[in-house]
C-alpha atoms as a PDB file:
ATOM      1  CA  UNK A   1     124.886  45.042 155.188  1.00  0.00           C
ATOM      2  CA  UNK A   2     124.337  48.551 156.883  1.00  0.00           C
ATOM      3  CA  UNK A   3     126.992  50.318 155.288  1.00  0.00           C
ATOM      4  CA  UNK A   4     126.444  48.753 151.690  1.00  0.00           C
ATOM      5  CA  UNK A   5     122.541  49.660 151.753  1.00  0.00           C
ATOM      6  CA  UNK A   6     123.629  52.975 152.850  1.00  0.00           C
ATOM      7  CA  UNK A   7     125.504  53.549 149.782  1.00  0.00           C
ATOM      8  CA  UNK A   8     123.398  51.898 147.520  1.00  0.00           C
ATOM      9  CA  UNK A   9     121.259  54.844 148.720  1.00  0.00           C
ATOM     10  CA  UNK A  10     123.052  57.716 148.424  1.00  0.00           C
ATOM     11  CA  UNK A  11     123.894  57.036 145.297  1.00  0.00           C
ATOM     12  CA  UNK A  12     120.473  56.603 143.903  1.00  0.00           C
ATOM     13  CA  UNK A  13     119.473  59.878 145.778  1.00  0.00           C
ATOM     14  CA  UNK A  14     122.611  61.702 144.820  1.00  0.00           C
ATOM     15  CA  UNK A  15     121.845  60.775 140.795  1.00  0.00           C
ATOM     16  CA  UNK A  16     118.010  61.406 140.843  1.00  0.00           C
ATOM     17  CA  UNK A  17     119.181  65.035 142.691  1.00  0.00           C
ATOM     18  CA  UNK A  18     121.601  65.304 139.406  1.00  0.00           C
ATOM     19  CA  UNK A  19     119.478  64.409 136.496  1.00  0.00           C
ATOM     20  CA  UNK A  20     116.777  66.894 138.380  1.00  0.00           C
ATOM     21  CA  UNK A  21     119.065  69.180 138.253  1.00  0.00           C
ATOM     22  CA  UNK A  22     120.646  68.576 134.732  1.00  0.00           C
ATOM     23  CA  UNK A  23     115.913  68.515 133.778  1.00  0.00           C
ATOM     24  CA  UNK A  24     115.820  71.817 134.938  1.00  0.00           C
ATOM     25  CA  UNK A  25     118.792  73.362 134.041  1.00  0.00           C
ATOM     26  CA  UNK A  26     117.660  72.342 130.276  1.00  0.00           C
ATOM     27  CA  UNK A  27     114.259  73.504 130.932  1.00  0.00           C
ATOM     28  CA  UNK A  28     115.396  76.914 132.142  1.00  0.00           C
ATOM     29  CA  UNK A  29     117.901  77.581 129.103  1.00  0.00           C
ATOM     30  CA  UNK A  30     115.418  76.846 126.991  1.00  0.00           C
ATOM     31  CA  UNK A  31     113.232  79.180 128.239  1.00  0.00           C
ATOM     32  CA  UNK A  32     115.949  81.825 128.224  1.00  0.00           C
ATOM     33  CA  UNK A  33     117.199  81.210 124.807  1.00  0.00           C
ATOM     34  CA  UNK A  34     113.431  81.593 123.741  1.00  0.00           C
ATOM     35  CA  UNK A  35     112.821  84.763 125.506  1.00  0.00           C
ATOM     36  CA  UNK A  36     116.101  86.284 124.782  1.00  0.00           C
ATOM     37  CA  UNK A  37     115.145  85.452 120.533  1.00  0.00           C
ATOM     38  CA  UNK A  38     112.446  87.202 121.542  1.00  0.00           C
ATOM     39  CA  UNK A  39     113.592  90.210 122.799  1.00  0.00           C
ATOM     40  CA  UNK A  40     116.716  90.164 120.177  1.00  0.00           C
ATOM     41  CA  UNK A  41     113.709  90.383 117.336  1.00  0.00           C
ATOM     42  CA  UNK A  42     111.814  93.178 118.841  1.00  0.00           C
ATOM     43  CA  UNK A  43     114.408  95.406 120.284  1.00  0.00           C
ATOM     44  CA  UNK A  44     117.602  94.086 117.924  1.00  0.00           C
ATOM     45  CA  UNK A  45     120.019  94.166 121.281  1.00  0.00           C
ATOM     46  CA  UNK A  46     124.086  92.728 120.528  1.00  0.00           C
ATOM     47  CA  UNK A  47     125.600  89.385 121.814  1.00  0.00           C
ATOM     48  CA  UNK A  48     125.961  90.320 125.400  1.00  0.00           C
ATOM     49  CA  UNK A  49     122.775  91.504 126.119  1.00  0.00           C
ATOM     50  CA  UNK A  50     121.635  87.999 124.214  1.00  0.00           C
ATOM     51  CA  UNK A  51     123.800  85.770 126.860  1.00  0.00           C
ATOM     52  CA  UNK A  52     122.804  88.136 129.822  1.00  0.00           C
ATOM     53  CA  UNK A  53     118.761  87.493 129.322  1.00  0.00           C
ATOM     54  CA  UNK A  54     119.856  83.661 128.864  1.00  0.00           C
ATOM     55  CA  UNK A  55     121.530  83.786 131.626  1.00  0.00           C
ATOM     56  CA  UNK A  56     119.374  85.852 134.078  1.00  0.00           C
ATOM     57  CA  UNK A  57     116.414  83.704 132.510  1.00  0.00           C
ATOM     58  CA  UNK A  58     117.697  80.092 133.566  1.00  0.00           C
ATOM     59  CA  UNK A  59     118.898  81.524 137.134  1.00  0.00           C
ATOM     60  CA  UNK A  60     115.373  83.055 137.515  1.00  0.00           C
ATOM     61  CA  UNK A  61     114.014  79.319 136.355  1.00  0.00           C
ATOM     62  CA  UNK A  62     116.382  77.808 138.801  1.00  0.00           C
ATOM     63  CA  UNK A  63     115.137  79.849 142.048  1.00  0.00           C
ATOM     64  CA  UNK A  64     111.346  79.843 140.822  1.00  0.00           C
ATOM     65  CA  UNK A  65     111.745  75.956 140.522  1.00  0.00           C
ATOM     66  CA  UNK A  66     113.982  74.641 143.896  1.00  0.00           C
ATOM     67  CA  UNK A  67     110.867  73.342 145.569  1.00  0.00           C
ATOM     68  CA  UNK A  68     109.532  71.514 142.378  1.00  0.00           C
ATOM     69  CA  UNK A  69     109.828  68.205 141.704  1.00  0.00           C
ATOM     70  CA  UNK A  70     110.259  66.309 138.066  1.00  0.00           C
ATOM     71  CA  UNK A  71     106.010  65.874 137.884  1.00  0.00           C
ATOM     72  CA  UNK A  72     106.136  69.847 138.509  1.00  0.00           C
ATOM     73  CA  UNK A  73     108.586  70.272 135.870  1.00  0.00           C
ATOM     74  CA  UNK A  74     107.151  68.212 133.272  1.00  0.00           C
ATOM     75  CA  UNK A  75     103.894  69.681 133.600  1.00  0.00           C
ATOM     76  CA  UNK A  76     105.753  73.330 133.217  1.00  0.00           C
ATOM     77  CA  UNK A  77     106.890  72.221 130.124  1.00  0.00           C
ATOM     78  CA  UNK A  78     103.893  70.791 128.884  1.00  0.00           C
ATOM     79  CA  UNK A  79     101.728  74.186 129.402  1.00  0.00           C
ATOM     80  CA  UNK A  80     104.871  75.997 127.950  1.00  0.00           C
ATOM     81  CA  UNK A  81     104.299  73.723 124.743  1.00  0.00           C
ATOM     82  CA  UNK A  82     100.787  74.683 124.744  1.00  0.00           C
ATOM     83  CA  UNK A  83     100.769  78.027 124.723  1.00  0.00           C
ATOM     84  CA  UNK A  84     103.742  77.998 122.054  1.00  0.00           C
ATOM     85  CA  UNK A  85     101.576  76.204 120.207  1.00  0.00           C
ATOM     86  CA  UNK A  86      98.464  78.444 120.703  1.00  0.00           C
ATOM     87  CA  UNK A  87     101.006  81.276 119.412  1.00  0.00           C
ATOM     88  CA  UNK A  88     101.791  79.424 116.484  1.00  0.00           C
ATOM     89  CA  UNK A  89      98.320  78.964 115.173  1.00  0.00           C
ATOM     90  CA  UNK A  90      97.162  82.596 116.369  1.00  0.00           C
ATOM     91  CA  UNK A  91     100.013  84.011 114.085  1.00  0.00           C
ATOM     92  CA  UNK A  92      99.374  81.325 110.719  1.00  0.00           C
ATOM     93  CA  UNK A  93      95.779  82.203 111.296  1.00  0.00           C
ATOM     94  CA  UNK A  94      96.013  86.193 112.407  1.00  0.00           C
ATOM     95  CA  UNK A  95      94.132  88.073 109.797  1.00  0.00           C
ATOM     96  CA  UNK A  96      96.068  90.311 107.515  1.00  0.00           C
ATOM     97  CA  UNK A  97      99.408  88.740 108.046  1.00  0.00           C
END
């Protein structure tokens, strides 16, 4: 019965430790992509330099985030959706646009 619990719970912490992962892996390319459309709209910078601030981005994400758990990463997100959407009304409300 040892052995078969033992399993039963690697496996569940081995696939939480995955689908963390996979969560903030997601989280940090979307915060590269968004960054490098950024910087691709104000400075006009090729391909590579595009892939190199998505990549540096979600590695940057990755380290920042090692200690966090999925309640810290959800609530990351969340204030990242905020302030997007902050920036979205500042600039359909910004006077003389």
């Amino acid at each position: 019965m040892s052995l078969i619990d033992n399993v039963q719970e690697k496996i569940k912490t081995g696939s939480s430790s995955l689908g963390l992962l996979i969560f903030k892996s997601l989280t940090g390319l979307f915060l590269g992509v968004t960054l490098a459309i950024i910087g691709h709209e104000l400075s006009g910078y090729g391909t590579i330099s595009y892939w190199f601030v998505v990549a540096v981005t979600t590695a940057v994400f990755m380290k920042i985030s090692k200690p966090w758990s999925v309640t810290s990463v959800v609530i990351f997100n969340l204030v990242c959706f905020l302030v997007g959407l902050v920036l979205r009304m500042y600039i359909l409300i910004a006077p003389g646009a």
